[in-house]
Protein backbone atom coordinates (compact mmCIF):
# COMPACT_ATOMS: atom_id res chain seq x y z
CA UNK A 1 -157.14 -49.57 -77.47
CA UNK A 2 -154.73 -49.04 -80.02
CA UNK A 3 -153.71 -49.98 -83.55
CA UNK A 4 -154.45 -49.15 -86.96
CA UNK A 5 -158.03 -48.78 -87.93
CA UNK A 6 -159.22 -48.70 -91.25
CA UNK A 7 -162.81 -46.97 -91.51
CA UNK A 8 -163.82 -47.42 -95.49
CA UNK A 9 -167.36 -46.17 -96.21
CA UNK A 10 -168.22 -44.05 -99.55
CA UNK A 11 -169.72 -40.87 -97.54
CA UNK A 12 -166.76 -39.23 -95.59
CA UNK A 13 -169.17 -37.70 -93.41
CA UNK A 14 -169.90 -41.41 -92.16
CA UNK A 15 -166.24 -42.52 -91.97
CA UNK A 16 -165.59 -39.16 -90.29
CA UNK A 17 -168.90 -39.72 -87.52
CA UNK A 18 -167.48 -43.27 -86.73
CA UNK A 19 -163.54 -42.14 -86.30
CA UNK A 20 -164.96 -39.62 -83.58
CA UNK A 21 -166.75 -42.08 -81.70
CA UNK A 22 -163.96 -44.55 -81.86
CA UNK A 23 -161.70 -41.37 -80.38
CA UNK A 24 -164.22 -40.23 -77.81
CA UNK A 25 -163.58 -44.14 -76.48
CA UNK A 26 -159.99 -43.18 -75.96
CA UNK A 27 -158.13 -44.79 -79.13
CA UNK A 28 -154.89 -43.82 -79.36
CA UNK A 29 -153.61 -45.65 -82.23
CA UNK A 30 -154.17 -44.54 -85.86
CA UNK A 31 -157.11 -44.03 -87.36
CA UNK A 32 -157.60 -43.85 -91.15
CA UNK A 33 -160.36 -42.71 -93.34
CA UNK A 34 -161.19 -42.97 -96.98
CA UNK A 35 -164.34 -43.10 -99.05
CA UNK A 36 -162.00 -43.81 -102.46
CA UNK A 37 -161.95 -47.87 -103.31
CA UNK A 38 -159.14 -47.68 -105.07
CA UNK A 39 -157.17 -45.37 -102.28
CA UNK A 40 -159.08 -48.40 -99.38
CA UNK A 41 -156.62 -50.69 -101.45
CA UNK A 42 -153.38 -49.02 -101.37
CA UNK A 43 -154.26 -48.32 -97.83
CA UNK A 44 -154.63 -51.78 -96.95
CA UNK A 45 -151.35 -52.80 -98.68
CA UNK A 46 -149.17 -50.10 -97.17
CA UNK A 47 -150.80 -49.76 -93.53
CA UNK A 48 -152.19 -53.78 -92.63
CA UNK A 49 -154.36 -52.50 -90.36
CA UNK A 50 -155.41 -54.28 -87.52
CA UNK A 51 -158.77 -53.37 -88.47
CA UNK A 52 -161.17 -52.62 -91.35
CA UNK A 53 -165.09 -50.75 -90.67
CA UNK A 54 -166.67 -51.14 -93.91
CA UNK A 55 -169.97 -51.53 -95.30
CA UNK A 56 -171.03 -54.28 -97.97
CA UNK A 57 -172.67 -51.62 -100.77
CA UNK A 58 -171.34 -50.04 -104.04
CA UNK A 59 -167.52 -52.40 -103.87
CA UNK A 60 -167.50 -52.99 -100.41
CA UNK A 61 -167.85 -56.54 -100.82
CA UNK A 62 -165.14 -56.46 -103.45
CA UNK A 63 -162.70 -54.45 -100.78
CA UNK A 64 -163.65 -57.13 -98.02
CA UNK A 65 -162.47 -59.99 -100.38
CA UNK A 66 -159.40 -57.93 -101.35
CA UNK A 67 -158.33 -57.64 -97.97
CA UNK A 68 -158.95 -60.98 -97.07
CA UNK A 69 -156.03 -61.88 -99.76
CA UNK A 70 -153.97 -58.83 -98.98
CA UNK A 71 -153.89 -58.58 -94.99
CA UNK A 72 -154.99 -61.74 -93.73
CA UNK A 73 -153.96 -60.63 -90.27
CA UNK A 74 -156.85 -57.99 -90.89
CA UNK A 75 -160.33 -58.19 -88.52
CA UNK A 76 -163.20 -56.98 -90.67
CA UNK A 77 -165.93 -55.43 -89.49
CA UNK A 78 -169.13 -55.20 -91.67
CA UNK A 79 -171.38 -52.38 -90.10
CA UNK A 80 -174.19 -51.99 -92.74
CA UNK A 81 -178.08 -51.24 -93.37
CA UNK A 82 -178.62 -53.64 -96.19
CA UNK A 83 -180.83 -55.98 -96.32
CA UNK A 84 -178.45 -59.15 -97.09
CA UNK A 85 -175.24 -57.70 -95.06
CA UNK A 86 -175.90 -60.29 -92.37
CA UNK A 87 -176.25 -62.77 -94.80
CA UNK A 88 -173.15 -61.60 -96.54
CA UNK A 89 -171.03 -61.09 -93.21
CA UNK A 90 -171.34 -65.02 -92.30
CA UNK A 91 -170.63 -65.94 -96.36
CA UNK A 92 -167.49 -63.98 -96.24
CA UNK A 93 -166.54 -64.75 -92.61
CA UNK A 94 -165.78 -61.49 -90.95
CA UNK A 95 -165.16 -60.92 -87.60
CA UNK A 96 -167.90 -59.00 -86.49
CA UNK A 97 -170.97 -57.87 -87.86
CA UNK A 98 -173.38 -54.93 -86.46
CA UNK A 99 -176.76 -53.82 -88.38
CA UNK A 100 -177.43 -49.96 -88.74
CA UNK A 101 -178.44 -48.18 -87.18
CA UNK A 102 -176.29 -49.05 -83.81
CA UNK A 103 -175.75 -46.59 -80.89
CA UNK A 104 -172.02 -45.25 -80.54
CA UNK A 105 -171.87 -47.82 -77.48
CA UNK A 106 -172.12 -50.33 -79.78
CA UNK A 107 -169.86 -49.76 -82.13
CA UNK A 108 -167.11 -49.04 -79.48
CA UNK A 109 -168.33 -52.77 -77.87
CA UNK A 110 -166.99 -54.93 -81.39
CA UNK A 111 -164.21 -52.26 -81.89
CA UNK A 112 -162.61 -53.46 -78.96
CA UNK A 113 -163.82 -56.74 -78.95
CA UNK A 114 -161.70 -57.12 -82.34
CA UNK A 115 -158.47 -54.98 -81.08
């Protein structure tokens, strides 16, 4: 697997848990993290990743639409605990969608399903 992986949560301990398991399964493209909104933005712009792990609370929705306009080329990946995500993932029609809490296996499954 390789590429450039966006991973866009709030809590950096989260983005920084799901970069790790995404290295253990032997990425070796480019991973970036940021719990900003504003920096997820700008990050989108200047990087297009390949691929975006994002959550749909507090602007993630709002990030998700944003990057649908910005990098269309862009797989989104909603992996959230809310209630409506699911809901939300087929409304905005994302790539992939995985409910929390999901093992590390996975995860690594829809990563590379999408890469």
């Amino acid at each position: 697997m390789s590429g450039v992986i966006l991973v866009a949560y709030l809590d950096s301990a989260a983005n920084d848990l799901i970069r790790r398991q995404i290295l253990s399964a032997g990425f070796s493209g480019e991973i970036i993290v940021s719990d900003n909104r504003d920096e997820q933005r700008r990050k989108i712009i200047s990087y297009q990743p390949e691929l975006i792990i994002i959550g749909t609370k507090n602007g993630g929705v709002d990030i998700i639409k944003f990057c649908q306009k910005k990098s269309s080329r862009t797989s989104i990946f909603i992996y959230s605990g809310s209630v409506n995500a699911r809901d939300l993932a087929m409304n905005l029609c994302v790539a992939a969608f995985l409910a929390k809490p999901a093992g590390k296996d996975e995860i690594i499954e829809v990563v590379k399903g999408l890469l």
